[in-house]
PDB file of N, CA and C in Angstrom:
ATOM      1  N   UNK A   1      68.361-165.170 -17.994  1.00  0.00           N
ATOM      2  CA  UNK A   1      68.148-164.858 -16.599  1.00  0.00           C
ATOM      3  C   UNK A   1      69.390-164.202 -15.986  1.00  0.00           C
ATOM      4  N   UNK A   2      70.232-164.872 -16.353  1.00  0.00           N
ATOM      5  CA  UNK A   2      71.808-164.132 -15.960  1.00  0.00           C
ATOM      6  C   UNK A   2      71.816-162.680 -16.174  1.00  0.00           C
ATOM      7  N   UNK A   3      71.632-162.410 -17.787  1.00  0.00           N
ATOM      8  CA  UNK A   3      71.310-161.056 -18.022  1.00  0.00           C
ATOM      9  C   UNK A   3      70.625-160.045 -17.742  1.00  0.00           C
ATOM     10  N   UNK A   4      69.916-160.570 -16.923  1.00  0.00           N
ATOM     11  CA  UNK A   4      68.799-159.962 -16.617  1.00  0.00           C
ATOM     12  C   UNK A   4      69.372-159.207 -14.998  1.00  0.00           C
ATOM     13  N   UNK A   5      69.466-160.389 -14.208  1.00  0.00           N
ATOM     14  CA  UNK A   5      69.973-159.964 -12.808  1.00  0.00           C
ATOM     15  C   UNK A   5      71.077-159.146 -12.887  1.00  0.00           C
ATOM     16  N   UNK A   6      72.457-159.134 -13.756  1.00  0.00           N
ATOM     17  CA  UNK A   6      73.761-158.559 -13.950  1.00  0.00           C
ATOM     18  C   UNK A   6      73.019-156.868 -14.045  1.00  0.00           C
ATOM     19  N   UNK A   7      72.001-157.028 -14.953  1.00  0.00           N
ATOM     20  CA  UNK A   7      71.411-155.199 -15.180  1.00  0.00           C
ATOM     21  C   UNK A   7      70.767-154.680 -14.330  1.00  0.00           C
ATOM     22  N   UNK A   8      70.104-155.723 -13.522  1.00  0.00           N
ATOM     23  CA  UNK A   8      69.490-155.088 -12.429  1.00  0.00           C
ATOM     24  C   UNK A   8      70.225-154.367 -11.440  1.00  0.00           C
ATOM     25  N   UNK A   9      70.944-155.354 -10.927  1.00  0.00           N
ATOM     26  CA  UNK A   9      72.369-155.354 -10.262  1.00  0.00           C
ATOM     27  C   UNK A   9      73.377-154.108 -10.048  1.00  0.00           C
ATOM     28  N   UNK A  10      73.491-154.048 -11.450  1.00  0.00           N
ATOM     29  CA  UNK A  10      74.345-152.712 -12.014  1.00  0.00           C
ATOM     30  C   UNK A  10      73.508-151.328 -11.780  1.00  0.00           C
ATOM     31  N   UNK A  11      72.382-151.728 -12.153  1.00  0.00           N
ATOM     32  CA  UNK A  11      70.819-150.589 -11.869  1.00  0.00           C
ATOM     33  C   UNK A  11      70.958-150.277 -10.141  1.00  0.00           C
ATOM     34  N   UNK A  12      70.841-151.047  -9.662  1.00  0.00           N
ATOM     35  CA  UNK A  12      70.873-150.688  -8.208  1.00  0.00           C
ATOM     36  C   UNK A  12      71.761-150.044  -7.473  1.00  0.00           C
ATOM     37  N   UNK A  13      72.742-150.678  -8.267  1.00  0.00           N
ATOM     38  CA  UNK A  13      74.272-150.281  -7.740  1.00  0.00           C
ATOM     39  C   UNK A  13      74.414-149.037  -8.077  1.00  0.00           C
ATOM     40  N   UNK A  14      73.827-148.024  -8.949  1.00  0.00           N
ATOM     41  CA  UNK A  14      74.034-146.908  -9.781  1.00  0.00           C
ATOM     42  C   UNK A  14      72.730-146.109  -8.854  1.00  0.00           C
ATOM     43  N   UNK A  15      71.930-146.393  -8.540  1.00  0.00           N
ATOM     44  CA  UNK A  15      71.153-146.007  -7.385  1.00  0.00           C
ATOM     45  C   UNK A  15      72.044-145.537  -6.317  1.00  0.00           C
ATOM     46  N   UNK A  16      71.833-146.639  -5.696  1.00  0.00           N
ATOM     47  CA  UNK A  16      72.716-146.576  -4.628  1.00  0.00           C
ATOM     48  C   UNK A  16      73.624-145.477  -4.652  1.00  0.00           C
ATOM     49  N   UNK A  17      74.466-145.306  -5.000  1.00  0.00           N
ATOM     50  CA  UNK A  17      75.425-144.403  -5.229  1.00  0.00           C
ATOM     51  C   UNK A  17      75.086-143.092  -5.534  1.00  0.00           C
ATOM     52  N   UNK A  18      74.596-142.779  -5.969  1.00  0.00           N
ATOM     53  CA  UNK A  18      73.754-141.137  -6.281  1.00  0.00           C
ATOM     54  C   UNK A  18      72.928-141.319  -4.976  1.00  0.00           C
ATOM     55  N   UNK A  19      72.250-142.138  -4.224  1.00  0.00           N
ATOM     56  CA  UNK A  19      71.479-141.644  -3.194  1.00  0.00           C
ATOM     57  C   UNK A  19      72.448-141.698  -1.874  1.00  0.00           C
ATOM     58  N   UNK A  20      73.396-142.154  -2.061  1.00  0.00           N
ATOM     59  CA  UNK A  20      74.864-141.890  -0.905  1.00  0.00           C
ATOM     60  C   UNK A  20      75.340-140.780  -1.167  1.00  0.00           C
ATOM     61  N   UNK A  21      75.247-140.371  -2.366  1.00  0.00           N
ATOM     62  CA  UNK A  21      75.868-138.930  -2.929  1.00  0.00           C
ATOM     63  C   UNK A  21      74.943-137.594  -2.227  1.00  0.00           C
ATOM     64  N   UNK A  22      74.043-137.483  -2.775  1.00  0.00           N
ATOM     65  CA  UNK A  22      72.861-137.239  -2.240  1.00  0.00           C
ATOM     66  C   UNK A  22      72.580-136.827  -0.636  1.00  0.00           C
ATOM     67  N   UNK A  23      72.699-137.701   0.392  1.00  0.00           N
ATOM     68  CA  UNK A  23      72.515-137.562   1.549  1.00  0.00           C
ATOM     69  C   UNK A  23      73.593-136.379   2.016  1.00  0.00           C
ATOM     70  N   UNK A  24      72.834-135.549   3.323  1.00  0.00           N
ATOM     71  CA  UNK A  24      73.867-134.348   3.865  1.00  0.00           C
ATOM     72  C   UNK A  24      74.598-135.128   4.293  1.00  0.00           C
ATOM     73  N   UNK A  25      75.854-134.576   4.936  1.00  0.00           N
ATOM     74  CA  UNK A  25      76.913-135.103   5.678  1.00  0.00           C
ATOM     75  C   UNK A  25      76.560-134.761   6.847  1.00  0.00           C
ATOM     76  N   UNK A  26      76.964-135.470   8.253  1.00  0.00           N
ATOM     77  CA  UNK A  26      76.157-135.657   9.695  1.00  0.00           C
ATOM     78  C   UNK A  26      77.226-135.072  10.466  1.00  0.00           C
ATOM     79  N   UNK A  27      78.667-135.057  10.178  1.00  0.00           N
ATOM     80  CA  UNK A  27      79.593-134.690  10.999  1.00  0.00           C
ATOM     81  C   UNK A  27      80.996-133.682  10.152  1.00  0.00           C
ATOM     82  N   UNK A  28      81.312-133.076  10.787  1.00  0.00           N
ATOM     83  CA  UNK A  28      82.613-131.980  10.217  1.00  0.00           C
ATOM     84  C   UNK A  28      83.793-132.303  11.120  1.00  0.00           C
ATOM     85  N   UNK A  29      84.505-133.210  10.051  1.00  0.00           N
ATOM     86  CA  UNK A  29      85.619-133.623  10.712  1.00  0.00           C
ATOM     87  C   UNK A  29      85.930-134.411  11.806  1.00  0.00           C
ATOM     88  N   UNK A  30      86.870-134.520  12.824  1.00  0.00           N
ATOM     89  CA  UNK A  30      87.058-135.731  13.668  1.00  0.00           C
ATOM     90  C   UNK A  30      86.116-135.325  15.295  1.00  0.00           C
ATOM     91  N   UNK A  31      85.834-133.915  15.361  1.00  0.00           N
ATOM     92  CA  UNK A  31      85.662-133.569  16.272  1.00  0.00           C
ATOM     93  C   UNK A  31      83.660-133.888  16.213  1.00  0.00           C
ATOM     94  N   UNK A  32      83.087-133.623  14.994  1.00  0.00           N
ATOM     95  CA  UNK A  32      82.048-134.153  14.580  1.00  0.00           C
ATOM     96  C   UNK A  32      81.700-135.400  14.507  1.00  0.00           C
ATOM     97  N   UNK A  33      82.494-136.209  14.431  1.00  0.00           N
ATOM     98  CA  UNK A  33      82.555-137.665  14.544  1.00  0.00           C
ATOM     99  C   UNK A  33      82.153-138.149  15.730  1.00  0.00           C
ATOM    100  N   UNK A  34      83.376-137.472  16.847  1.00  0.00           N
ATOM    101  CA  UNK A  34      82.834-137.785  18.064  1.00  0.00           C
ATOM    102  C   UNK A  34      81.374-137.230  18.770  1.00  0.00           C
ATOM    103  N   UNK A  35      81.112-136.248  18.910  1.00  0.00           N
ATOM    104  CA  UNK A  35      79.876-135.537  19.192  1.00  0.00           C
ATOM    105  C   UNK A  35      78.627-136.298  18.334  1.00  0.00           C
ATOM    106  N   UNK A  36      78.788-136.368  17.008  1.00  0.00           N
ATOM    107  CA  UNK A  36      77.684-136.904  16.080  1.00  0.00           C
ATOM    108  C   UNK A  36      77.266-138.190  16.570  1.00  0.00           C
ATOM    109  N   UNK A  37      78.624-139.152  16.796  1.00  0.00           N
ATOM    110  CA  UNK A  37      78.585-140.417  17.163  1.00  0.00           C
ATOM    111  C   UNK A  37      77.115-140.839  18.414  1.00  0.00           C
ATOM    112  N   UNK A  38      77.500-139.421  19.337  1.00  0.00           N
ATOM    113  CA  UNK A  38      77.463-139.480  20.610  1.00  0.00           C
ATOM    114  C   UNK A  38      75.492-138.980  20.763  1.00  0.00           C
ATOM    115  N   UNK A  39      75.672-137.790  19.652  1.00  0.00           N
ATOM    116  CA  UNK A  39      73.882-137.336  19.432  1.00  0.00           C
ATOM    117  C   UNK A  39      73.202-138.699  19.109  1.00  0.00           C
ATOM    118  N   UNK A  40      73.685-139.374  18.154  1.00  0.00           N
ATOM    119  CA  UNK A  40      72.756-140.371  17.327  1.00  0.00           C
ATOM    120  C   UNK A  40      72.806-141.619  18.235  1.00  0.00           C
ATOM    121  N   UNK A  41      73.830-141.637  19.234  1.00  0.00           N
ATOM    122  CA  UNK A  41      73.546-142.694  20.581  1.00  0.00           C
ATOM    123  C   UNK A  41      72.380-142.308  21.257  1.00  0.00           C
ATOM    124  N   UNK A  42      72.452-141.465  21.666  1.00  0.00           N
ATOM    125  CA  UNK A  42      71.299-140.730  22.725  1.00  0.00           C
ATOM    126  C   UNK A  42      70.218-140.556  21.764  1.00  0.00           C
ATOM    127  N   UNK A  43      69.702-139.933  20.957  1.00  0.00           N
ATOM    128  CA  UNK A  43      69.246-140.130  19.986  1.00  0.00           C
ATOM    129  C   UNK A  43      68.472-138.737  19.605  1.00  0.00           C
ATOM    130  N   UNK A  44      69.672-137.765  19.885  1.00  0.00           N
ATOM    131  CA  UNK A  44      69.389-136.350  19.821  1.00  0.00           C
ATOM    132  C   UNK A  44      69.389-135.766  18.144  1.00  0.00           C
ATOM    133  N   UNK A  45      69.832-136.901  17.343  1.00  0.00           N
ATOM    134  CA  UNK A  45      69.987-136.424  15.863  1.00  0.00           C
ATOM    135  C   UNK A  45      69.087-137.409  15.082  1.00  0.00           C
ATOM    136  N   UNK A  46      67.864-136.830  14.323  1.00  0.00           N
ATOM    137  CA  UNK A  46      66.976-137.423  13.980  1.00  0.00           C
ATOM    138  C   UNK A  46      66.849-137.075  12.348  1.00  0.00           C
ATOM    139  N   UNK A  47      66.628-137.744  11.406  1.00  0.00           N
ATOM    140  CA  UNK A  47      66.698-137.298  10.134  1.00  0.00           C
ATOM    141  C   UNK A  47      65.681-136.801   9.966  1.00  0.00           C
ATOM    142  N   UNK A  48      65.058-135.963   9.004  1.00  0.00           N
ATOM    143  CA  UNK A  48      63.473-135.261   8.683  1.00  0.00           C
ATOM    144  C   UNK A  48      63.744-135.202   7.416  1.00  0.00           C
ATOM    145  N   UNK A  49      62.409-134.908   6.636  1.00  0.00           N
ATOM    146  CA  UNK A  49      62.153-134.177   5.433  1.00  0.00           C
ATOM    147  C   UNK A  49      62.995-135.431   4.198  1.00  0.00           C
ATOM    148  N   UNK A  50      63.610-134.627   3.639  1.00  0.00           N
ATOM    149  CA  UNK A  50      63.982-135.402   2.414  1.00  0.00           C
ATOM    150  C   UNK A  50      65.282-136.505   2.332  1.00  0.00           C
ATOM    151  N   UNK A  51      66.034-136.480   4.033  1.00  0.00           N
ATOM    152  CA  UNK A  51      67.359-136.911   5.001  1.00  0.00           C
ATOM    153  C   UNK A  51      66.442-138.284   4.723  1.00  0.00           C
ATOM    154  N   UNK A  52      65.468-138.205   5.675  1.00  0.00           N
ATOM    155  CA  UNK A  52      64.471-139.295   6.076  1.00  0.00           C
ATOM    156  C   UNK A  52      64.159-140.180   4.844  1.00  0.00           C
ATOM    157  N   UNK A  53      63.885-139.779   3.379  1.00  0.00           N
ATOM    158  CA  UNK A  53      63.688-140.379   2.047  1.00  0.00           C
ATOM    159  C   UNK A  53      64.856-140.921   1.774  1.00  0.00           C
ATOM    160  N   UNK A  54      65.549-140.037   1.656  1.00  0.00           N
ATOM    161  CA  UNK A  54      67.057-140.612   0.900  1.00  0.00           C
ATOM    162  C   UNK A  54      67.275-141.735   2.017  1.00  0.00           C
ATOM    163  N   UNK A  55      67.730-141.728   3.095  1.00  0.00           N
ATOM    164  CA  UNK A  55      67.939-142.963   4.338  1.00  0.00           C
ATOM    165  C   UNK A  55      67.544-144.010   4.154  1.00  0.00           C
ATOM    166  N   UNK A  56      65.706-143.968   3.820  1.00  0.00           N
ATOM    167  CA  UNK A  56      64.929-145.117   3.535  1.00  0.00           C
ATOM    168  C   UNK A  56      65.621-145.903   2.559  1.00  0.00           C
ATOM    169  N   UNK A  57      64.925-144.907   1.004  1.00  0.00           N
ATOM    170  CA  UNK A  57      65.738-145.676  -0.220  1.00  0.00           C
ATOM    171  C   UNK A  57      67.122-145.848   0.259  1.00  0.00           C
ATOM    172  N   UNK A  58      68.495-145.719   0.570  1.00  0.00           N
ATOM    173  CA  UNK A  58      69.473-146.524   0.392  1.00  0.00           C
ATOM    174  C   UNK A  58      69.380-147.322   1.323  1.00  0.00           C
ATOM    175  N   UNK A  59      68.592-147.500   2.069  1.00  0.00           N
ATOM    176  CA  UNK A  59      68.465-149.427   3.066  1.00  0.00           C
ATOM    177  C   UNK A  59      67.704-149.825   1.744  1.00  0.00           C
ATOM    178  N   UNK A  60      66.616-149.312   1.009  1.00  0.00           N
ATOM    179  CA  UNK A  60      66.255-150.333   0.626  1.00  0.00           C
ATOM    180  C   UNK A  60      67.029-151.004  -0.957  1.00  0.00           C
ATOM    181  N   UNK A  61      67.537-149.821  -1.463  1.00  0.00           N
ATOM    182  CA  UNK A  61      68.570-150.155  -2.564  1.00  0.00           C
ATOM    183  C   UNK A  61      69.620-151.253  -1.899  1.00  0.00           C
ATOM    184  N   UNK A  62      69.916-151.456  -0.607  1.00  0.00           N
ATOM    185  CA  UNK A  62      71.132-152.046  -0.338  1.00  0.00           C
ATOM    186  C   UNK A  62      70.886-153.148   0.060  1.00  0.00           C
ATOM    187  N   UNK A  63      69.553-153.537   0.274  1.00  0.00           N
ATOM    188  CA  UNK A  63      69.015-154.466   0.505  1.00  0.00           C
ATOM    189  C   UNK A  63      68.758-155.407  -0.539  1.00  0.00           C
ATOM    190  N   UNK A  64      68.273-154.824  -1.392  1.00  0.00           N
ATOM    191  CA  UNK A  64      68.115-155.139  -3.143  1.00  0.00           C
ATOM    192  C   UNK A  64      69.179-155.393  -3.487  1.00  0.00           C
ATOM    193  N   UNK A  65      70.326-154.671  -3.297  1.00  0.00           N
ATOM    194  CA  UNK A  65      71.261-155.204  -3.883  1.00  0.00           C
ATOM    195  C   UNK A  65      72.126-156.212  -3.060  1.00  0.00           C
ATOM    196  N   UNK A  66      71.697-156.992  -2.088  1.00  0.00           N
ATOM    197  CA  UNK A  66      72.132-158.516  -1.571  1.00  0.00           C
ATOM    198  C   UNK A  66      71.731-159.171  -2.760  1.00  0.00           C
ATOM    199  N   UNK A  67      70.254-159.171  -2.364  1.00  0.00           N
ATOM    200  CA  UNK A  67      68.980-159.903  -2.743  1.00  0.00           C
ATOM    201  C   UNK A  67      69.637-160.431  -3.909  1.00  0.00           C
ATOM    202  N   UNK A  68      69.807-159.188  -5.159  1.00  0.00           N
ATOM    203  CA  UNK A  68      70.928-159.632  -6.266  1.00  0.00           C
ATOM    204  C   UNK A  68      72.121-160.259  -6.292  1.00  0.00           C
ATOM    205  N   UNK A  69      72.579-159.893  -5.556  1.00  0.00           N
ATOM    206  CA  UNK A  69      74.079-160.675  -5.644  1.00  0.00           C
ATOM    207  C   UNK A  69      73.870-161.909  -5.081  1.00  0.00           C
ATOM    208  N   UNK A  70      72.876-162.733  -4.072  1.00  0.00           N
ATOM    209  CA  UNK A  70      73.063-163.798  -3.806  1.00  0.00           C
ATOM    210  C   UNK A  70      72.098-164.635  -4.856  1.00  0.00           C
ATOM    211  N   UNK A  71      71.409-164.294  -5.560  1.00  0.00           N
ATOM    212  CA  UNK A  71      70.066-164.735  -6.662  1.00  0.00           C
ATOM    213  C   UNK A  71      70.905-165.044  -8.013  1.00  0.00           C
ATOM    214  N   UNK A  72      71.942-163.838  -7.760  1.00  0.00           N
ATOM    215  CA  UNK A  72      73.251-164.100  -9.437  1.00  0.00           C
ATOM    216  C   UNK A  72      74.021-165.395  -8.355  1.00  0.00           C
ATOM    217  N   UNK A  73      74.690-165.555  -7.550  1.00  0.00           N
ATOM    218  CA  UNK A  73      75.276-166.277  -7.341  1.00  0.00           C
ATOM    219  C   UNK A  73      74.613-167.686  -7.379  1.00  0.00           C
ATOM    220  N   UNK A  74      73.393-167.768  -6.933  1.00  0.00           N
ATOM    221  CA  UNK A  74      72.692-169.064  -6.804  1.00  0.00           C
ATOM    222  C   UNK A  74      72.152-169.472  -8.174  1.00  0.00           C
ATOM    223  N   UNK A  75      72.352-168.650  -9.129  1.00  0.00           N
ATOM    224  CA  UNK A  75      72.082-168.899 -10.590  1.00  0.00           C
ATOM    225  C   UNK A  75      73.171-169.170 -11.144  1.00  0.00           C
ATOM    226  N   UNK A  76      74.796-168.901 -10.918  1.00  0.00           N
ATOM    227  CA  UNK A  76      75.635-169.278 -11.450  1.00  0.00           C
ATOM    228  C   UNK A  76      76.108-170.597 -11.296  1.00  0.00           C
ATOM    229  N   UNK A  77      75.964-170.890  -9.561  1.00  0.00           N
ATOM    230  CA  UNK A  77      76.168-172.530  -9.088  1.00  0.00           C
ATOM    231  C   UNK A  77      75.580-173.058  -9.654  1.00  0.00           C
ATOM    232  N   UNK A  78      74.180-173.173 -10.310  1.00  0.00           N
ATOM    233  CA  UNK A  78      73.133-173.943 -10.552  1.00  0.00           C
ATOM    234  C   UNK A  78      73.238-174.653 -12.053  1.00  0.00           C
TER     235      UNK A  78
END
């Protein structure tokens, strides 16, 4: 069971990361930061198309990968 979660784990984690890779970048530099900050308050910057996919999957990869890390941990106490 250990083995099992550690690969999953690692699986997700390797997700994750290519779909962070993946996503456009929202702001150019410090001056983008502020303005970007400021669209996605108001809520003038909206993701579409394939922004909108990738977004989804990494909440849900990152979510998955709690799920794992507290399921390995509660299997190691045990």
């Amino acid at each position: 069971m250990y083995g099992l979660f550690i690969t999953l784990l690692v699986i997700d984690a390797l997700i994750m990361i290519v779909l962070v890779l993946l996503q456009s970048g929202k702001s150019a530099g410090l001056s983008g930061a502020i303005s970007g900050g400021a669209e996605q308050l108001f809520g003038k910057q909206k993701a579409r198309g394939i922004d909108a996919v990738l977004h989804r999957a990494t909440i849900v990869t990152g979510i998955l990968f709690f799920v794992f890390t507290f399921a390995l941990g509660y299997i190691v106490q045990a």
